[in-house]
N, C-alpha and C. Protein backbone atom coordinates (compact mmCIF):
# COMPACT_ATOMS: atom_id res chain seq x y z
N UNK A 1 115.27 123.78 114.22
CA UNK A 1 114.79 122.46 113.91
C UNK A 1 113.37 122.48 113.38
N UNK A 2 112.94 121.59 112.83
CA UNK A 2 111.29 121.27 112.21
C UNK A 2 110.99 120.01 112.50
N UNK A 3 109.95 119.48 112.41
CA UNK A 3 109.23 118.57 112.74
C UNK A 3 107.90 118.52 111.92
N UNK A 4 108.35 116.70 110.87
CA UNK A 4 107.32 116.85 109.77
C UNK A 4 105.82 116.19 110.54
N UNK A 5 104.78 115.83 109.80
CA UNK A 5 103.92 114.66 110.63
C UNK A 5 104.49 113.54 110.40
N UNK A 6 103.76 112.26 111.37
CA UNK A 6 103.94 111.32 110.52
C UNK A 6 103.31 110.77 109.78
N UNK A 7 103.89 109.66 108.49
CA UNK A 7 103.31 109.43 107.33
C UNK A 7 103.44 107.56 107.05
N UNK A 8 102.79 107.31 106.40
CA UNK A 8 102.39 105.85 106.48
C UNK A 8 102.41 106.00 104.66
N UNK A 9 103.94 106.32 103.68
CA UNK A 9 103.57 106.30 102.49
C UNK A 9 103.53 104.79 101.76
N UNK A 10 103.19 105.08 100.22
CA UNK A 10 102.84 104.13 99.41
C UNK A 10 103.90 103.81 98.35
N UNK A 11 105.33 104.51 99.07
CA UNK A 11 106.68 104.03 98.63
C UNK A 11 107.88 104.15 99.47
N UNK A 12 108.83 103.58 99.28
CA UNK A 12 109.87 103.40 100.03
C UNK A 12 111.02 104.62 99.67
N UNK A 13 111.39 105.01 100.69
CA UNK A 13 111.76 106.73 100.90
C UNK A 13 113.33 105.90 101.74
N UNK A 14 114.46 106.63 100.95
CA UNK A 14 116.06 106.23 101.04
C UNK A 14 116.33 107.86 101.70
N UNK A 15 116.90 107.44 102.71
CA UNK A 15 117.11 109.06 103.41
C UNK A 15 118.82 108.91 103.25
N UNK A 16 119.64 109.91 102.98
CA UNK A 16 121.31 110.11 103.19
C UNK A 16 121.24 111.54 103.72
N UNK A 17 122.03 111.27 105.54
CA UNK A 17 122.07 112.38 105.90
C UNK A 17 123.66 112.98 105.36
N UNK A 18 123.57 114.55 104.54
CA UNK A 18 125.14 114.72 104.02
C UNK A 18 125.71 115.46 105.35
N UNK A 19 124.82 116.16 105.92
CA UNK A 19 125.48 117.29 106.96
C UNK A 19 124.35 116.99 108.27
N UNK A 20 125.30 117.08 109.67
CA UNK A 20 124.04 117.38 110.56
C UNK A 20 123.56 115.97 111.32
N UNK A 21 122.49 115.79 111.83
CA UNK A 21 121.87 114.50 112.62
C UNK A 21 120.19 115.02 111.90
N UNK A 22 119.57 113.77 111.78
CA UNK A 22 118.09 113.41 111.05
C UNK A 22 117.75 112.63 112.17
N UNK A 23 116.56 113.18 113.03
CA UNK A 23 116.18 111.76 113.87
C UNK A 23 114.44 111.53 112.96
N UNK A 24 114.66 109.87 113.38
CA UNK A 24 113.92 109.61 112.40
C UNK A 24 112.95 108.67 113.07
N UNK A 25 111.80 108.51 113.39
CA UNK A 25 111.21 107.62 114.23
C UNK A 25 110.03 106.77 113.49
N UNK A 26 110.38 105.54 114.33
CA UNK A 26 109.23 104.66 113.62
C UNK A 26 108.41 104.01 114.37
N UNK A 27 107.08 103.17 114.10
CA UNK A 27 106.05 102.45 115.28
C UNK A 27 107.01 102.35 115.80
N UNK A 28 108.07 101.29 116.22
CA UNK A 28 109.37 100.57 117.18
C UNK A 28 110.20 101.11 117.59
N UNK A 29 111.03 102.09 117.03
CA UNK A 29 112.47 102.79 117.26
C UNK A 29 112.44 104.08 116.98
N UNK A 30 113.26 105.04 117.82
CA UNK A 30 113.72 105.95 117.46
C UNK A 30 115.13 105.94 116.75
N UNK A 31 115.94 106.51 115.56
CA UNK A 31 116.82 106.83 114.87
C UNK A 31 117.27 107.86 115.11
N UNK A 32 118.89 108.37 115.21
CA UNK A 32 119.40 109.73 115.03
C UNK A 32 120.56 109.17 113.62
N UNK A 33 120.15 109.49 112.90
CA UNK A 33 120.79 109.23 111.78
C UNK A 33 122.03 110.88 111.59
N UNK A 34 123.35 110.25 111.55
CA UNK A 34 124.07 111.34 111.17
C UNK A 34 125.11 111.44 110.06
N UNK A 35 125.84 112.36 109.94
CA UNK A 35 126.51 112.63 108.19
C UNK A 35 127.00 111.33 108.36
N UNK A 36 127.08 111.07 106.70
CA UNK A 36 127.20 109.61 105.80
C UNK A 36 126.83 108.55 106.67
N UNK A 37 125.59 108.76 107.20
CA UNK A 37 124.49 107.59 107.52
C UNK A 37 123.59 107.59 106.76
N UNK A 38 122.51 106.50 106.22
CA UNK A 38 121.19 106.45 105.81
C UNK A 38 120.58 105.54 106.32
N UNK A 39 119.09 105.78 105.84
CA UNK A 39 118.04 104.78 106.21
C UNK A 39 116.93 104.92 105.78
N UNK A 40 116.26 103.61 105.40
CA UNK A 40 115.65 103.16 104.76
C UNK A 40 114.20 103.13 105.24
N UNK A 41 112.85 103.80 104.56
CA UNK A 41 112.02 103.52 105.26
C UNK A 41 111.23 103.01 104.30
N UNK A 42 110.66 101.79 104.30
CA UNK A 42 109.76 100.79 103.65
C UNK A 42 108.16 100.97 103.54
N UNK A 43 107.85 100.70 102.01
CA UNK A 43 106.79 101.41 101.80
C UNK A 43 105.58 100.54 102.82
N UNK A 44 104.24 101.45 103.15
CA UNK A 44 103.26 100.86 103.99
C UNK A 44 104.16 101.41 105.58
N UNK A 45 105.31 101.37 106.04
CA UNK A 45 105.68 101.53 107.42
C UNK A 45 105.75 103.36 107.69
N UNK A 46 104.91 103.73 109.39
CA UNK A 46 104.56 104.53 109.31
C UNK A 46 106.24 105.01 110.29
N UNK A 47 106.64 106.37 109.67
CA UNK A 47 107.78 107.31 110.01
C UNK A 47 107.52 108.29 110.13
N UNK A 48 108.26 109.40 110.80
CA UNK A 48 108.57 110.66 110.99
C UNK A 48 109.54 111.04 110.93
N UNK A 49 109.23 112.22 110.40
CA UNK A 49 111.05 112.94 110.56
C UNK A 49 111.10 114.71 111.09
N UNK A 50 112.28 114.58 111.74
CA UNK A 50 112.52 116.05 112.40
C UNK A 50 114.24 115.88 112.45
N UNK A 51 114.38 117.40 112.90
CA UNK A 51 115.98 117.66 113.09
C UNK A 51 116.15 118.78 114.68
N UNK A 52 115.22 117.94 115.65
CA UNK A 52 115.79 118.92 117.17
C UNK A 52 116.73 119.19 117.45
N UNK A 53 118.00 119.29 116.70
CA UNK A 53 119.27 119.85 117.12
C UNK A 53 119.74 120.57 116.19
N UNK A 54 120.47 121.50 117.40
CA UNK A 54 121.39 122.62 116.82
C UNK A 54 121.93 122.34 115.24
N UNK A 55 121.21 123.40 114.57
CA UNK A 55 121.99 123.40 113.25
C UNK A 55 121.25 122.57 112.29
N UNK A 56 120.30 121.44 112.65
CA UNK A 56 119.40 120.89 111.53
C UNK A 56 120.24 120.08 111.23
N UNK A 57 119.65 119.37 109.34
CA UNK A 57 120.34 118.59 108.85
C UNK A 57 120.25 118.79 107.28
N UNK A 58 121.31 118.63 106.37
CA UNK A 58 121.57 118.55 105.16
C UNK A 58 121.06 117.05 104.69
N UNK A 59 120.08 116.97 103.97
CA UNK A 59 120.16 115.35 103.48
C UNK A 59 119.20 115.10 102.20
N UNK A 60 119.45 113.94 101.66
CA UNK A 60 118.79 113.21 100.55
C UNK A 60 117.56 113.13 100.37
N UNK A 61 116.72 112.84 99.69
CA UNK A 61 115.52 111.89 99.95
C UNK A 61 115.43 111.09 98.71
N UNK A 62 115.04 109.93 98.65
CA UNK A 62 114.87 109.44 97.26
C UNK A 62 113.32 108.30 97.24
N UNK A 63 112.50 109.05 96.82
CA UNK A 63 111.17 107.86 96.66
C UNK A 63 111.24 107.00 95.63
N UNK A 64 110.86 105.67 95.50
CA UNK A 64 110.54 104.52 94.51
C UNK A 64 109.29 104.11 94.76
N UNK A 65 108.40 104.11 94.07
CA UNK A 65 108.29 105.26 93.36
C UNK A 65 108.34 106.55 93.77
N UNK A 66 107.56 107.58 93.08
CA UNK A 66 108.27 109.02 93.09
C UNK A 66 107.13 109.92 94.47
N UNK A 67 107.76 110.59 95.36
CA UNK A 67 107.01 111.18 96.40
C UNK A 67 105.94 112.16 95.45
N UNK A 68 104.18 111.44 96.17
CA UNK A 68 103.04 112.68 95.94
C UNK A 68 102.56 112.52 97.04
N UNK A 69 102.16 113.83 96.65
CA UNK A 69 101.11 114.46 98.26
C UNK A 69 100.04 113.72 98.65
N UNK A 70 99.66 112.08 97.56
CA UNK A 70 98.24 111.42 97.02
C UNK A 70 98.44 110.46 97.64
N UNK A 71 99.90 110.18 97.86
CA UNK A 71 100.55 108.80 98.39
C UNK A 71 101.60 108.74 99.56
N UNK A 72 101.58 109.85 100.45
CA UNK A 72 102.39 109.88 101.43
C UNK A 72 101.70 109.72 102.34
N UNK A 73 100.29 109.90 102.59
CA UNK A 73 99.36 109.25 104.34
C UNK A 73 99.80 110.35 104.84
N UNK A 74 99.60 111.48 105.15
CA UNK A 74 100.41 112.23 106.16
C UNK A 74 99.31 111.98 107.67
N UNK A 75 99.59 112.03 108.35
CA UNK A 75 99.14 111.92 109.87
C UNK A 75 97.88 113.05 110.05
């Protein structure tokens, strides 16, 4: 498993997990997002992401706009 920081970006990031569980945490909730689940994290709201279980996870990412290192806030 890995474990990213968390990030407070300056676009909205579409996660599709294809294989595996994504837990995904936010100020409010924790998420275990698993195959053909997604979720949505809205730009300005601060998230994290990791995969503590066996085997990780296969998945998407899609930024609108496009993920930079200038505009993700990392923690």
């Amino acid at each position: 498993g890995w474990e990213e920081p968390g990030q407070c970006p300056e676009f909205n990031e579409y996660t599709i997990v294809l294989k595996g569980k994504l837990q995904v945490q936010t100020a409010d909730k924790k998420y275990i997002i698993t195959e053909g689940e997604a979720i949505m994290a809205t730009k300005g709201e601060w998230v994290k992401y990791s995969t503590p279980f066996k085997d990780g996870a296969s998945y998407i990412a899609v930024c609108l706009p496009a993920f930079s290192p200038d505009t993700v806030n990392r923690d």
